[in-house]
N, C-alpha and C. Protein backbone atom coordinates (compact mmCIF):
# COMPACT_ATOMS: atom_id res chain seq x y z
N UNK A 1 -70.73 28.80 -139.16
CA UNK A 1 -70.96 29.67 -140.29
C UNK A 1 -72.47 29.90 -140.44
N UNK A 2 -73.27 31.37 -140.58
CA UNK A 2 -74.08 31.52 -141.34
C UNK A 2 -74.32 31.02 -142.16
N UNK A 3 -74.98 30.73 -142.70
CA UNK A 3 -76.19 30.26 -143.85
C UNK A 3 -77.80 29.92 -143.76
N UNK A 4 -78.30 29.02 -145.15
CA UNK A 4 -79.67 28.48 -144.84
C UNK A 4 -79.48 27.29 -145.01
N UNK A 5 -80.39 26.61 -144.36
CA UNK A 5 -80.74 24.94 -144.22
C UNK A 5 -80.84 24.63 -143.17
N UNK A 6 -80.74 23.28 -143.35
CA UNK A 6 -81.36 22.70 -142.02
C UNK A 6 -80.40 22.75 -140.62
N UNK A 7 -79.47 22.95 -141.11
CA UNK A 7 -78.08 23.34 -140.03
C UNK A 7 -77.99 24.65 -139.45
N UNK A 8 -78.72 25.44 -140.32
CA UNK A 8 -78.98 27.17 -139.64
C UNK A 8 -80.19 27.05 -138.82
N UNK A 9 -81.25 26.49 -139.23
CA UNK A 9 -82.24 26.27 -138.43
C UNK A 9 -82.03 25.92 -137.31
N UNK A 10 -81.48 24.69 -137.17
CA UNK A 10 -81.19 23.78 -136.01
C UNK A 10 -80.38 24.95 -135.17
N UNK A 11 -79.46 25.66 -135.38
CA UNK A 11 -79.01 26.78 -135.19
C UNK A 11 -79.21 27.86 -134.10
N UNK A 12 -80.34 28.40 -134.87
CA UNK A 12 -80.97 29.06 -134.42
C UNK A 12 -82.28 28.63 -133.15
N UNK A 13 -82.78 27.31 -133.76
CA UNK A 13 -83.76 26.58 -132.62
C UNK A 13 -82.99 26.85 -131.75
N UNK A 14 -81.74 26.38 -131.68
CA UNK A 14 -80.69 25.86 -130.28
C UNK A 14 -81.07 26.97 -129.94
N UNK A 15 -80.30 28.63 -130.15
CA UNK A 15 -80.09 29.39 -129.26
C UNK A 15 -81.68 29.97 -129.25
N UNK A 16 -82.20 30.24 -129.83
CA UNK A 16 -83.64 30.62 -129.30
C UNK A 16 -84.15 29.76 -127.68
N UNK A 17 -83.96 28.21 -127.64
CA UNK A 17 -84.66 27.30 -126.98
C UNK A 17 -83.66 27.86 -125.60
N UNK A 18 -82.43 28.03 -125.73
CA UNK A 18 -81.64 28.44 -124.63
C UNK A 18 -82.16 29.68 -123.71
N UNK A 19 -82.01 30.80 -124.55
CA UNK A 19 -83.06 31.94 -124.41
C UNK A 19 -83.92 31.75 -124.16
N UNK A 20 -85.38 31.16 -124.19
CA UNK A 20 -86.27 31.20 -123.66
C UNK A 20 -86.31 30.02 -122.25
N UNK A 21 -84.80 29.21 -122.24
CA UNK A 21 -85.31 28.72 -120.74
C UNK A 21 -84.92 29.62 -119.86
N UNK A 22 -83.34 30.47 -120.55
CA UNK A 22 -83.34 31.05 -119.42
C UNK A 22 -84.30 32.16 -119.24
N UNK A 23 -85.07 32.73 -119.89
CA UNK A 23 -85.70 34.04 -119.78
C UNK A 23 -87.29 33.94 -119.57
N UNK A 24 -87.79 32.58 -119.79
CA UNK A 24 -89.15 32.04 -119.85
C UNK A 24 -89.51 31.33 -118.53
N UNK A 25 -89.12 30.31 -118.21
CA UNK A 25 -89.09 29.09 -117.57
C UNK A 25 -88.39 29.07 -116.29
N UNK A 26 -89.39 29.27 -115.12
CA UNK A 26 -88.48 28.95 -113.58
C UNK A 26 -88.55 27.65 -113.29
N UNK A 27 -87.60 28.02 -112.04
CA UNK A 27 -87.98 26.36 -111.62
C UNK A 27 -86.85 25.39 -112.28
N UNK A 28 -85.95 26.14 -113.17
CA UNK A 28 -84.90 25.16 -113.88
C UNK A 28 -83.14 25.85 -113.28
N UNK A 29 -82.96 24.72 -112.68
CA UNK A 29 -81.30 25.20 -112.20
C UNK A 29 -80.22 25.12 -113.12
N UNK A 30 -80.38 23.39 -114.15
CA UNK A 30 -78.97 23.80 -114.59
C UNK A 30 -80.04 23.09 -115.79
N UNK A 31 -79.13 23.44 -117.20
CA UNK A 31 -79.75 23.73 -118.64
C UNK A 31 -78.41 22.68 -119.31
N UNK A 32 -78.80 21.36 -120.15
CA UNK A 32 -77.86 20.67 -120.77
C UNK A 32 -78.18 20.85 -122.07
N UNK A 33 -77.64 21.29 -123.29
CA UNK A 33 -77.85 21.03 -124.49
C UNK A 33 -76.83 20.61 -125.21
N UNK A 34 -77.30 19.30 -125.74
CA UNK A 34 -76.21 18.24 -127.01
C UNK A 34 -76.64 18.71 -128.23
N UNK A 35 -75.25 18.81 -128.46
CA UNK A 35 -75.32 19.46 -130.38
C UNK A 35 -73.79 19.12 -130.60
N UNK A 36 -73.80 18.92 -131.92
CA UNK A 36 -72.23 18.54 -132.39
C UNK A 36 -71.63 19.93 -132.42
N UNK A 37 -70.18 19.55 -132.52
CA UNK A 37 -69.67 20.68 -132.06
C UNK A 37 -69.43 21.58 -133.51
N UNK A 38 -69.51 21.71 -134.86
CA UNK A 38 -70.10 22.20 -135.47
C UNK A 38 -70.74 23.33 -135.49
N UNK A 39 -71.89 23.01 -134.43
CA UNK A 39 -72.91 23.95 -134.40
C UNK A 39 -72.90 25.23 -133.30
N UNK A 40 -71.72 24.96 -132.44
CA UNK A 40 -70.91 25.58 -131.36
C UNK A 40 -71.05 27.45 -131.41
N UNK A 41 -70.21 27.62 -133.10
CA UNK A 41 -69.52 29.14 -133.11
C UNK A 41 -70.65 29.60 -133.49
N UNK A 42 -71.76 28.96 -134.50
CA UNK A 42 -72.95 29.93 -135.13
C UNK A 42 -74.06 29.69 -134.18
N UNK A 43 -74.36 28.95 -133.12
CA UNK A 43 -75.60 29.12 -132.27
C UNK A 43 -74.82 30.06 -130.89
N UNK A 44 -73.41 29.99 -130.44
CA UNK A 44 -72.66 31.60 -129.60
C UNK A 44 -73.24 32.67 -130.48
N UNK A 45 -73.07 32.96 -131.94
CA UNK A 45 -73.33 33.76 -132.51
C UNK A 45 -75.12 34.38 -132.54
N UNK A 46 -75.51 33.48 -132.54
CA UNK A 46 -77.02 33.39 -132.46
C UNK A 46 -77.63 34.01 -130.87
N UNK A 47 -76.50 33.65 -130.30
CA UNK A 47 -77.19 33.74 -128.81
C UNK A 47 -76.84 35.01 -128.28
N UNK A 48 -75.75 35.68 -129.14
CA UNK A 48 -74.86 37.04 -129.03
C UNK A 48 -76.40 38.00 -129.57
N UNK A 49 -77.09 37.55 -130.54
CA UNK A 49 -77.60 38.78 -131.74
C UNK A 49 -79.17 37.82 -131.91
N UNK A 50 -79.46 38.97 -130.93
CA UNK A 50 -81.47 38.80 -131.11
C UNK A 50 -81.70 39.07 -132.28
N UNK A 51 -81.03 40.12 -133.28
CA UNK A 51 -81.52 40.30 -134.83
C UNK A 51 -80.87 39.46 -135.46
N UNK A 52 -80.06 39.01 -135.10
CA UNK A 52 -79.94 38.01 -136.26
C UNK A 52 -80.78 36.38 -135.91
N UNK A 53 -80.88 36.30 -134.80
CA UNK A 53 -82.08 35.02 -134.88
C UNK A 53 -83.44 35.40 -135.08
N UNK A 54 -83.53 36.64 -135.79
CA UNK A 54 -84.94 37.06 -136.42
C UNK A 54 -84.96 36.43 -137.66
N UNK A 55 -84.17 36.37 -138.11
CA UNK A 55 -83.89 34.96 -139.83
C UNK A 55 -84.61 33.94 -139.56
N UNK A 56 -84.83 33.48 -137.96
CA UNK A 56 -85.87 32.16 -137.85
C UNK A 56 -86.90 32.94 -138.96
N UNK A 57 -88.01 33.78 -139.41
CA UNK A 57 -89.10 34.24 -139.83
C UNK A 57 -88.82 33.13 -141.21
N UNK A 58 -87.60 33.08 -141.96
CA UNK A 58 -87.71 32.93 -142.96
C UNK A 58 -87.55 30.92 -142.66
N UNK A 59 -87.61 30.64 -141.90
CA UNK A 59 -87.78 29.62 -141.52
C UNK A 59 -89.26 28.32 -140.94
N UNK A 60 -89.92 29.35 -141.43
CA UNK A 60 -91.16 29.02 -141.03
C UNK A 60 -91.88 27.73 -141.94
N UNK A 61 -91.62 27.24 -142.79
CA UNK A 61 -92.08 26.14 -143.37
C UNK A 61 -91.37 24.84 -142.38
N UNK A 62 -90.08 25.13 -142.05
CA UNK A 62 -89.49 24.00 -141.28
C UNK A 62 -90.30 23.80 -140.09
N UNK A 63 -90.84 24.83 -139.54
CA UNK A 63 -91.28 24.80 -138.18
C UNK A 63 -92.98 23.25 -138.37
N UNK A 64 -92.74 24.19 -139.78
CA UNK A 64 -94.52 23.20 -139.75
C UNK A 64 -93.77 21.53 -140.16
N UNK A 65 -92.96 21.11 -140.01
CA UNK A 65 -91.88 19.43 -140.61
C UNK A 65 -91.21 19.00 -139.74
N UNK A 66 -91.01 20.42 -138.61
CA UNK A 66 -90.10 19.47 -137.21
C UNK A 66 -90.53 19.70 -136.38
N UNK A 67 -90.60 19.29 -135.33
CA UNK A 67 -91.28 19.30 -133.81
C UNK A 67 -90.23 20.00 -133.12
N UNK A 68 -90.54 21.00 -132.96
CA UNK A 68 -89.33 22.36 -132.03
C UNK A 68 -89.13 22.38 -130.81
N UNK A 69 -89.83 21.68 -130.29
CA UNK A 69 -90.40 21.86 -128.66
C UNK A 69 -89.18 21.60 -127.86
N UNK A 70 -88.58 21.98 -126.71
CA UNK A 70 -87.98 21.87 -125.94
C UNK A 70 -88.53 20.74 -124.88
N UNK A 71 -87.55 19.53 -125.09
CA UNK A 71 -87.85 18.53 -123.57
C UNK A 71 -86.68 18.68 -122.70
N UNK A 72 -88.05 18.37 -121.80
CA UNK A 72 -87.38 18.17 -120.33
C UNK A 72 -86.89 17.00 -120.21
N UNK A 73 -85.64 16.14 -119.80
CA UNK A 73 -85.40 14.63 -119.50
C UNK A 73 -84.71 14.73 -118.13
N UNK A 74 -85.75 13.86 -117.46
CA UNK A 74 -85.15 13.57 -115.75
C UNK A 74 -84.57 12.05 -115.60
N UNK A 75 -83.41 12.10 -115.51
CA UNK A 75 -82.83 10.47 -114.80
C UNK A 75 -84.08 9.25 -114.03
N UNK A 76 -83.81 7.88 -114.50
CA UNK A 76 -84.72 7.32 -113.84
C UNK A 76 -83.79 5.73 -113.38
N UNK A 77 -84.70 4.95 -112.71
CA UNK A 77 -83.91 3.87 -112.58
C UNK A 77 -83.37 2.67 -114.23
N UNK A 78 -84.24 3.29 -114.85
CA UNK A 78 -83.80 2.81 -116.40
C UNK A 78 -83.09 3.92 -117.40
N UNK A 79 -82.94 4.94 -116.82
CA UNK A 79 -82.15 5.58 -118.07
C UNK A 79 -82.68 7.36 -118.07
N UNK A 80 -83.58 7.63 -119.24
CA UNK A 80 -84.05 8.88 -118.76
C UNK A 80 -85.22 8.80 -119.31
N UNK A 81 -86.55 9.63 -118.66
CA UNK A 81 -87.85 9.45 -118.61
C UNK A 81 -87.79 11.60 -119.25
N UNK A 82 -88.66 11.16 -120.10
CA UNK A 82 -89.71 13.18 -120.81
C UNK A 82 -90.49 13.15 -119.61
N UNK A 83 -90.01 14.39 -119.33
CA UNK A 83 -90.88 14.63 -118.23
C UNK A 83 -92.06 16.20 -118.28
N UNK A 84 -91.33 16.69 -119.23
CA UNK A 84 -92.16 17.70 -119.65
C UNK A 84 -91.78 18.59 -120.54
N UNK A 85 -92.91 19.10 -121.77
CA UNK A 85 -92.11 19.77 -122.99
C UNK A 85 -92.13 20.98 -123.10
N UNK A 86 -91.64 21.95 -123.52
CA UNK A 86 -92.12 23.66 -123.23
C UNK A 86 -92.34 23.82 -125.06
């Protein structure tokens, strides 16, 4: 479902961050993102409609409270290692 808060945000991060790996970022074969499933029908929706993830604008105080950044995590002999953030 549409709405505001921190669940639309998160939302919208998702499909924005998707979008820009695939449309930003070479060099990446396959793309994993964990999110409860919840967040499933409104970040499809998000990822359907560039104008409607223009509503991030009104989201801009969150941006300055959460760290948005997209990581990279590569498998290691202990588990998984950041290997780089976009």
């Amino acid at each position: 479902m549409i709405s505001y808060g921190i669940t639309d945000y998160r939302n919208i991060g998702i499909a924005e961050g998707l979008e820009r790996l695939c449309n930003e970022v070479n060099n990446i074969k396959k793309v994993c993102a964990i999110y409860g499933a919840g967040h499933a029908e409104t970040v499809h929706k998000y990822l359907m409609s560039p104008i409607l993830r223009k509503k991030h604008l009104i989201y801009l105080p969150y941006d300055f409270m959460f760290d948005a950044k997209i990581r990279e995590y590569l498998p290691d002999k202990d588990g998984w290692t950041l290997s780089r953030t976009f």
